[in-house]
Protein backbone atom coordinates (compact mmCIF):
# COMPACT_ATOMS: atom_id res chain seq x y z
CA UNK A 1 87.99 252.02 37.94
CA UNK A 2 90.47 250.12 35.77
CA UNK A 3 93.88 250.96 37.20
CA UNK A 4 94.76 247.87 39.14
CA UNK A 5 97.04 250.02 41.95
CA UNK A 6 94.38 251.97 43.40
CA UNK A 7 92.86 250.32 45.92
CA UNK A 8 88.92 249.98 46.27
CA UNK A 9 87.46 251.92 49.02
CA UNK A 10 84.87 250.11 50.93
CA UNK A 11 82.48 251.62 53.97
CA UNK A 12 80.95 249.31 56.26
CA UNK A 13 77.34 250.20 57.51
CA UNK A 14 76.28 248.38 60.42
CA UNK A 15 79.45 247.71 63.62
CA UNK A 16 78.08 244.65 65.09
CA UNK A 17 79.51 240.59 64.97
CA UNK A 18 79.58 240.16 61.33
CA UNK A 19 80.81 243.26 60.23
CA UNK A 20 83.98 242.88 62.01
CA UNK A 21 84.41 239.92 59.80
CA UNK A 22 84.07 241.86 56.58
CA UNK A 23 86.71 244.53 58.35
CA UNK A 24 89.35 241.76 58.87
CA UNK A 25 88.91 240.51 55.79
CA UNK A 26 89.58 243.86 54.03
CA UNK A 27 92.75 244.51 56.27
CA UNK A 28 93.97 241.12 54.76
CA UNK A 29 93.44 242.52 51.10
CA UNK A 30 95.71 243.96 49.07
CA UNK A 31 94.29 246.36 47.25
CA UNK A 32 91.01 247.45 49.56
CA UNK A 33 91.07 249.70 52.32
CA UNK A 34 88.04 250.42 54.93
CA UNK A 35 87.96 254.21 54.77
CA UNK A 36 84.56 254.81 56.35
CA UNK A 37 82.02 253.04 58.80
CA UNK A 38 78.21 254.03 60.40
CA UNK A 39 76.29 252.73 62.78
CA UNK A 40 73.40 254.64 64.87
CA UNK A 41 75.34 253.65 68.51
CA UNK A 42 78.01 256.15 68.17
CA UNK A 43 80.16 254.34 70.87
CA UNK A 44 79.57 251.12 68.94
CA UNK A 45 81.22 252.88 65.89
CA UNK A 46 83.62 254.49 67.69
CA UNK A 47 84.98 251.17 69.12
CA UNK A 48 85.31 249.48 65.83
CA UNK A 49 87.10 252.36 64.36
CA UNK A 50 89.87 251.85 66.66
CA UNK A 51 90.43 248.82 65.92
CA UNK A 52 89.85 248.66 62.69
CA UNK A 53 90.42 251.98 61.07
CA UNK A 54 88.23 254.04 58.69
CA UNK A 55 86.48 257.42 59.67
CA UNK A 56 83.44 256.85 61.56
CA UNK A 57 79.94 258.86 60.17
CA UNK A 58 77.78 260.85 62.21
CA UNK A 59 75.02 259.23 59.66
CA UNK A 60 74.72 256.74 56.69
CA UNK A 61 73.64 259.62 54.36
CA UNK A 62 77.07 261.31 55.33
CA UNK A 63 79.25 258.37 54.49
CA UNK A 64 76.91 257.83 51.16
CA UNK A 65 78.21 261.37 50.50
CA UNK A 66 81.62 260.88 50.86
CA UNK A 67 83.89 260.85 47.45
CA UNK A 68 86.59 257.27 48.89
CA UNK A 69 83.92 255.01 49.18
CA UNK A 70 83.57 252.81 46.25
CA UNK A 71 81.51 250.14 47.88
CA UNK A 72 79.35 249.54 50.82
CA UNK A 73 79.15 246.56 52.78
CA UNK A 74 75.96 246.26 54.61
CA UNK A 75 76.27 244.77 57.89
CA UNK A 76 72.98 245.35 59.63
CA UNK A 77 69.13 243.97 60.89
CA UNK A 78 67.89 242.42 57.73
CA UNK A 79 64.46 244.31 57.84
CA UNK A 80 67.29 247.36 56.78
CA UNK A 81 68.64 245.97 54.37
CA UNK A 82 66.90 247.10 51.23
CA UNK A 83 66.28 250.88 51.79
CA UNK A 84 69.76 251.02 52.90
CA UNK A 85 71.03 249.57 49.39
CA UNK A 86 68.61 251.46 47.15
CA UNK A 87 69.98 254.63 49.56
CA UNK A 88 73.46 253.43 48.38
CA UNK A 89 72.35 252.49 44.72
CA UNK A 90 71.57 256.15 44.08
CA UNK A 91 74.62 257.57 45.27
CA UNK A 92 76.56 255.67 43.02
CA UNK A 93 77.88 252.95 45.27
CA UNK A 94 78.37 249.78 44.84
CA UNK A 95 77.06 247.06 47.51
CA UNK A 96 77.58 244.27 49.17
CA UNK A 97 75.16 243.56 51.65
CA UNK A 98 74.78 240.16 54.12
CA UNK A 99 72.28 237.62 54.21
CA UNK A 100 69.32 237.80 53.99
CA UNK A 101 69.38 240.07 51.06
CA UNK A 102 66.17 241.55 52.30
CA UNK A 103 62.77 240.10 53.21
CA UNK A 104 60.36 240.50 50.71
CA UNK A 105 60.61 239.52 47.50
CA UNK A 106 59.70 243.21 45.90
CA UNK A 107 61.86 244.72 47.88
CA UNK A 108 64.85 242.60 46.12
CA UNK A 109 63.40 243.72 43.27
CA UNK A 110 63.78 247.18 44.19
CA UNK A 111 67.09 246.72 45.30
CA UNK A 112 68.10 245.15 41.87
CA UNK A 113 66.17 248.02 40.36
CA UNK A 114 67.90 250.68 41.66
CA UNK A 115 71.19 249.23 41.07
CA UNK A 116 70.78 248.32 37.64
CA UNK A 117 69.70 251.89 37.35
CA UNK A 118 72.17 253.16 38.55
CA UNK A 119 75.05 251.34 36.98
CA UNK A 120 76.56 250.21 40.24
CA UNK A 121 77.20 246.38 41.25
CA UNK A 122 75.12 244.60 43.77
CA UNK A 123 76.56 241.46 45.68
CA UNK A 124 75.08 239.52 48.24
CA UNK A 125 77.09 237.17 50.72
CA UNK A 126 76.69 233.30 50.60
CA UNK A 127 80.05 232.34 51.36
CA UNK A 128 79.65 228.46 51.12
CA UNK A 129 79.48 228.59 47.43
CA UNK A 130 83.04 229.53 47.27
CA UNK A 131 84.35 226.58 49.08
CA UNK A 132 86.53 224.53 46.77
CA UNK A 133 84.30 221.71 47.81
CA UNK A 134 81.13 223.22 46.95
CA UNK A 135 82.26 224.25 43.22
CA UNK A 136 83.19 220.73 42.73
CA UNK A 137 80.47 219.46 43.50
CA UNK A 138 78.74 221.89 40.98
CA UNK A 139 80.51 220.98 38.33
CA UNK A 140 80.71 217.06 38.93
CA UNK A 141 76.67 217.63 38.95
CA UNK A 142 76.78 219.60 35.92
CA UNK A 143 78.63 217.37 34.26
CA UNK A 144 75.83 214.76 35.30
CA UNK A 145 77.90 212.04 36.54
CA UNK A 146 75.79 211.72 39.19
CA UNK A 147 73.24 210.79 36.67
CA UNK A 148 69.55 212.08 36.76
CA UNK A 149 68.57 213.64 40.05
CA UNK A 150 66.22 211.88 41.92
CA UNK A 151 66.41 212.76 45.93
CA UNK A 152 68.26 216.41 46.85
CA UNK A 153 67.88 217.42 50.75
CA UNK A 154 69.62 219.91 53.17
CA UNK A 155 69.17 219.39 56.92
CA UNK A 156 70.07 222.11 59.54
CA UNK A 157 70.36 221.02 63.00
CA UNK A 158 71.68 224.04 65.19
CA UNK A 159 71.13 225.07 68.47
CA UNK A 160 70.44 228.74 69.74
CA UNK A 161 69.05 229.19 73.59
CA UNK A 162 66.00 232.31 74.45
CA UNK A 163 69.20 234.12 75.55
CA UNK A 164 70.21 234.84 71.93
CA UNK A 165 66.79 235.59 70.41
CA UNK A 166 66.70 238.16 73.85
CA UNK A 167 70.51 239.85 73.27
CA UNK A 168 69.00 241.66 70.70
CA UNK A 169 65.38 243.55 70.20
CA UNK A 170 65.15 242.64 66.76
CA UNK A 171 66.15 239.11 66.81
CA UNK A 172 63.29 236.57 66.10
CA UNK A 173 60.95 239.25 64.59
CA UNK A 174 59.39 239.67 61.40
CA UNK A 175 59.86 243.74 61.09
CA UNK A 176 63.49 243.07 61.81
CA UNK A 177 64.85 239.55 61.07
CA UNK A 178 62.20 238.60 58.45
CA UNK A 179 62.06 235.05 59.88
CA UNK A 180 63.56 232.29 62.06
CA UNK A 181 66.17 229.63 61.31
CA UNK A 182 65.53 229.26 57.82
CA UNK A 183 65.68 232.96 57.32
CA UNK A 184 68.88 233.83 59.89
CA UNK A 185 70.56 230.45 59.66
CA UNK A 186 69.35 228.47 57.00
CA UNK A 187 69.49 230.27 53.75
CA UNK A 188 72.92 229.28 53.34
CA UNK A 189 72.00 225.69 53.50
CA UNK A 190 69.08 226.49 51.08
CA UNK A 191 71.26 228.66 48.60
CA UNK A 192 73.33 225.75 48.53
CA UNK A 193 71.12 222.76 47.59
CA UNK A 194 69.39 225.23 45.06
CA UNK A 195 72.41 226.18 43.52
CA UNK A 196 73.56 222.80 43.30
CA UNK A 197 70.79 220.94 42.14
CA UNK A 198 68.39 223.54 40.55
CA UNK A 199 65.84 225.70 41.11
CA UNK A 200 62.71 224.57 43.24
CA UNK A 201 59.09 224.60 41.35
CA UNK A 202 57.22 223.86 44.18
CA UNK A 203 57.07 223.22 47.83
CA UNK A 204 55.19 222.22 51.00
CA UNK A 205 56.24 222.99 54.02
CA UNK A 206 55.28 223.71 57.71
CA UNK A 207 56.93 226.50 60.14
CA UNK A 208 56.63 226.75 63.79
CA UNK A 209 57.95 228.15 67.09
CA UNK A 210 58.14 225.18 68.68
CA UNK A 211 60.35 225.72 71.86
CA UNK A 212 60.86 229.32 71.64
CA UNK A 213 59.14 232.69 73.01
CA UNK A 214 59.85 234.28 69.39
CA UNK A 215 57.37 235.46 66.95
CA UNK A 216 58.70 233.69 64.23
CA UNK A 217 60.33 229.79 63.53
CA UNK A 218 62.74 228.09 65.39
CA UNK A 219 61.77 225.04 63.55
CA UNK A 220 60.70 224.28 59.85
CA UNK A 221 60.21 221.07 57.83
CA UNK A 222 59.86 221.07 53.75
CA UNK A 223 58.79 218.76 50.72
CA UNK A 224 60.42 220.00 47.36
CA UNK A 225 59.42 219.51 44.22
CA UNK A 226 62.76 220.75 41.45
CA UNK A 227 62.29 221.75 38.04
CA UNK A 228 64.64 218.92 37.11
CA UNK A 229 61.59 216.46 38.40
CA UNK A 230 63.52 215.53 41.58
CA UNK A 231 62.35 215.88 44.85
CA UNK A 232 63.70 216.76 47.96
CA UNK A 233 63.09 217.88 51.91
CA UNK A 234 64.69 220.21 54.38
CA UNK A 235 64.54 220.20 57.88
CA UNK A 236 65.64 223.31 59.82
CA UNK A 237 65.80 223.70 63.48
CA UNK A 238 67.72 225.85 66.01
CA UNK A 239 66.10 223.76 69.31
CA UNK A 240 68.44 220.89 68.33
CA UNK A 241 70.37 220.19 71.61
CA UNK A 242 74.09 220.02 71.04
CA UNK A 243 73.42 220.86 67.55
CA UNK A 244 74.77 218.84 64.95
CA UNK A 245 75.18 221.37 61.77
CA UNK A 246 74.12 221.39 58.51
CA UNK A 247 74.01 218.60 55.84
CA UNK A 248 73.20 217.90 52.07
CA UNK A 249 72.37 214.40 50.79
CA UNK A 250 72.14 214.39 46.70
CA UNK A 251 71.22 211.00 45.17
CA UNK A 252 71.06 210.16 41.30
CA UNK A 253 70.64 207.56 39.60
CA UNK A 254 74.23 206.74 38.92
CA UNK A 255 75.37 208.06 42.52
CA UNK A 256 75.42 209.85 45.90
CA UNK A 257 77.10 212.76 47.45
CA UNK A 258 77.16 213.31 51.24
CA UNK A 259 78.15 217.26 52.29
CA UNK A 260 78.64 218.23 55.88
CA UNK A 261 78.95 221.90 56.67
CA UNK A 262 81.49 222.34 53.85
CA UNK A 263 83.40 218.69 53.47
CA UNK A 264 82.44 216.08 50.94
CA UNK A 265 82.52 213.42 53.00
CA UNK A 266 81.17 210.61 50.69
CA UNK A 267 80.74 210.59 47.16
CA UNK A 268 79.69 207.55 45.57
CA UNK A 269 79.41 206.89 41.38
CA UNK A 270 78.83 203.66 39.80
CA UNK A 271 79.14 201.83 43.23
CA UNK A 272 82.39 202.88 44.41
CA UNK A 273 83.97 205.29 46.44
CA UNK A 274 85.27 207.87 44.34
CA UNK A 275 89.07 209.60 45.16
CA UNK A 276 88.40 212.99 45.73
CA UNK A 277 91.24 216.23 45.26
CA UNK A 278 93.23 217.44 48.12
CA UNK A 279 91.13 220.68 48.80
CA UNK A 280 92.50 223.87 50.06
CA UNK A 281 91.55 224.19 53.32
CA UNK A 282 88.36 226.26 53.86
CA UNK A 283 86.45 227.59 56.64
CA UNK A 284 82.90 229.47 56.32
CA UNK A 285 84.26 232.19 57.81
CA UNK A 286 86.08 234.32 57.00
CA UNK A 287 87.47 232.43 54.11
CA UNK A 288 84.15 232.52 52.07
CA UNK A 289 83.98 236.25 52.80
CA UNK A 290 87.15 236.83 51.96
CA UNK A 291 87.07 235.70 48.58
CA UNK A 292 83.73 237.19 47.98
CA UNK A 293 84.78 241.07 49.00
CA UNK A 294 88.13 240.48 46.97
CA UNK A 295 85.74 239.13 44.03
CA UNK A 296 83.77 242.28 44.27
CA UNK A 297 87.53 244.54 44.63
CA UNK A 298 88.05 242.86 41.15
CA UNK A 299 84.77 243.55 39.81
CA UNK A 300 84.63 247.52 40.78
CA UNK A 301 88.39 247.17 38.63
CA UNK A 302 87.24 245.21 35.84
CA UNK A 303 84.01 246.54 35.91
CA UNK A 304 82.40 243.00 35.35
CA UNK A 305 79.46 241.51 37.43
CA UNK A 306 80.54 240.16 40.79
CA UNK A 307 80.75 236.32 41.26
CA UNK A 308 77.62 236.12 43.39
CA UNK A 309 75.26 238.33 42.04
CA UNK A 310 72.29 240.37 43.73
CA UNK A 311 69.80 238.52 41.33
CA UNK A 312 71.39 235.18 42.53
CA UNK A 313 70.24 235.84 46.00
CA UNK A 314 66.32 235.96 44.91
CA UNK A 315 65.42 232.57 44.82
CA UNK A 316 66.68 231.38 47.75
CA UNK A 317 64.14 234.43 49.51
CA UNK A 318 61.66 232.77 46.91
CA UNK A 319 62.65 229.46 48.80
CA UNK A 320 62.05 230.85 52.40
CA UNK A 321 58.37 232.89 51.62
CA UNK A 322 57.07 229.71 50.07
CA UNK A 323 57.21 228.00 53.08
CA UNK A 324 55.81 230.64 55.04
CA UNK A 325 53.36 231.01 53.05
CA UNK A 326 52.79 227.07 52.61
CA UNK A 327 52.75 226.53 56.31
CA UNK A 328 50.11 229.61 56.99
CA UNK A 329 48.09 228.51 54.02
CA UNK A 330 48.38 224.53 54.58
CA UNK A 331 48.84 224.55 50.62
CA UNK A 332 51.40 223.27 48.10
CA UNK A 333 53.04 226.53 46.94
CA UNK A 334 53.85 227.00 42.91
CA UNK A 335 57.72 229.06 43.21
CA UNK A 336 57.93 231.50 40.70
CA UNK A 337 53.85 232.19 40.40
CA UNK A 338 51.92 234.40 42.66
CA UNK A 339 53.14 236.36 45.65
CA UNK A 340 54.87 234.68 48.99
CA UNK A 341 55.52 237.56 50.72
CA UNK A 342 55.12 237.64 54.72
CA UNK A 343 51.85 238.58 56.60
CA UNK A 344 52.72 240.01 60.80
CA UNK A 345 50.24 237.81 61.72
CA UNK A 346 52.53 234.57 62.02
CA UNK A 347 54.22 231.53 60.50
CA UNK A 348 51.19 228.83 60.26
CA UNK A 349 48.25 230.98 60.97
């Protein structure tokens, strides 16, 4: 698709919370439409069509079928995630579908598989990266005037009552939500440090449900080991009482950097404060989704990979299994090596 006034048509599988965040932000676009939507609660669907528009599918093989839908955005239980994008994959869509990408590592593979096979783009959503803030930081780290990396940690500190793991039947399951709060709320804190600082080579780490009726982790501590030689630690919790977000702390040898949720609120070279650009202001959401469905718009047009690629979203998942598998296996975990994958039986074993 290379004429630039046709607008790219985009379905939206799944009607729940974050999907009505993808349909506002395609309203906002010029140039994208929502022409089609599923979900298996026809009511559900029903309601979201009126107020958002776009022709509502009896099933998601009928709106796979349907000739103005260019891309699919898919909105639903993670445990979905991957059939639903091979599904898509073969019928010649492109796809953008929400964090997690899926829960076990071959499956990503398949997904990536199937798209590659098939010609067809495949994005997956981790809208902090697109914060001004965030690709500053990349770059001033790239640029390595923070010097060598010596101490690179994220810390999530949220707070989510047995009310929300009980609103829905698959929240807190493995089948379903593939893990706890490093898995639902975390990643993004994880895709972040990773992308900033480099991939992780090893890890240690220990998962629990600690407060929670859940089968999976409300709380998880890490010890990382970079391929850059640094080290680093996570902590992850959704028990934290008045919950005090997420943070990154990145020390070198020439300087520090201080990120909380997505503001730069110290950066330190050479021993003084360093005078940082007047950012555009930026919020999570929907401004990081925004920019990521208009990035894929742009992509479908210029046929060109999309900024935040489908392969990009595999080591983060690498990230997550290691430390389930770490905390069932009480072992040091080698990323990249032999399989992480879940087991039913539990986080620690």
């Amino acid at each position: 698709m290379n004429d630039q006034t046709t607008p790219v048509r985009f379905g939206i599988v799944g009607c729940g919370i974050i999907a009505e965040v993808h349909a506002k932000c395609l309203l906002e676009m010029a140039g994208a439409k929502l022409t089609a939507l599923f979900d298996p609660a026809a009511d559900k669907a029903n309601a979201f069509a009126e107020k958002f528009g776009g022709a509502v599918c009896g099933t998601y093989e009928e709106l796979l079928a349907r000739e103005d839908v260019d891309v699919v955005c898919i909105c639903t239980p993670s445990g979905l995630h991957a059939r639903q994008t091979v599904a898509a994959a073969r019928a010649g869509k492109h796809v953008v579908v929400e964090k997690p990408m899926a829960i076990k590592l071959e499956d990503i593979d398949a997904m990536l598989a199937a798209c590659a096979q098939s010609g067809v783009f495949l994005a997956t959503i981790f809208p902090r990266r697109m914060s001004p803030q965030a690709r500053y930081a990349r770059q001033l780290i790239r640029e390595g005037r923070l010097g060598r990396l010596s101490l690179c940690s994220g810390y999530v500190k949220l707070y989510r009552d047995q009310a929300y793991y009980d609103s829905a039947g698959w929240r807190g399951t493995w089948q379903m939500d593939g893990g706890g709060v490093m898995m639902n709320q975390g990643i993004h804190t994880v895709d972040l440090l990773q992308w900033l600082v480099g991939p992780v080579r090893s890890l240690y780490g220990q998962a629990r449900a600690v407060l929670r009726d859940i089968e999976v982790e409300d709380t998880a501590v890490a010890l990382l080991r970079y391929e850059s030689g640094a080290m680093g630690t996570f902590e992850m919790t959704t028990t934290a009482y008045k919950g005090k977000g997420q943070r990154l702390e990145i020390h070198g040898e020439k300087g520090t950097m201080i990120i909380e949720e997505d503001d730069i609120v110290s950066l330190e070279i050479d021993g003084e404060q360093v005078v940082l650009p007047a950012f555009e202001p930026f919020r999570v959401v929907p401004d990081g989704h925004l920019a990521q469905l208009r990035d894929m718009a742009e992509a479908v047009r210029g046929r060109r990979e999309p900024i935040v690629t489908g392969a990009e979203g595999r080591h983060s998942l690498e990230i997550i299994l290691g430390v389930y598998a770490s905390s069932r296996e009480r072992r040091e975990v080698e990323i990249g090596g032999r399989q992480t994958g879940i087991r039913e039986e539990g986080v620690a074993g």
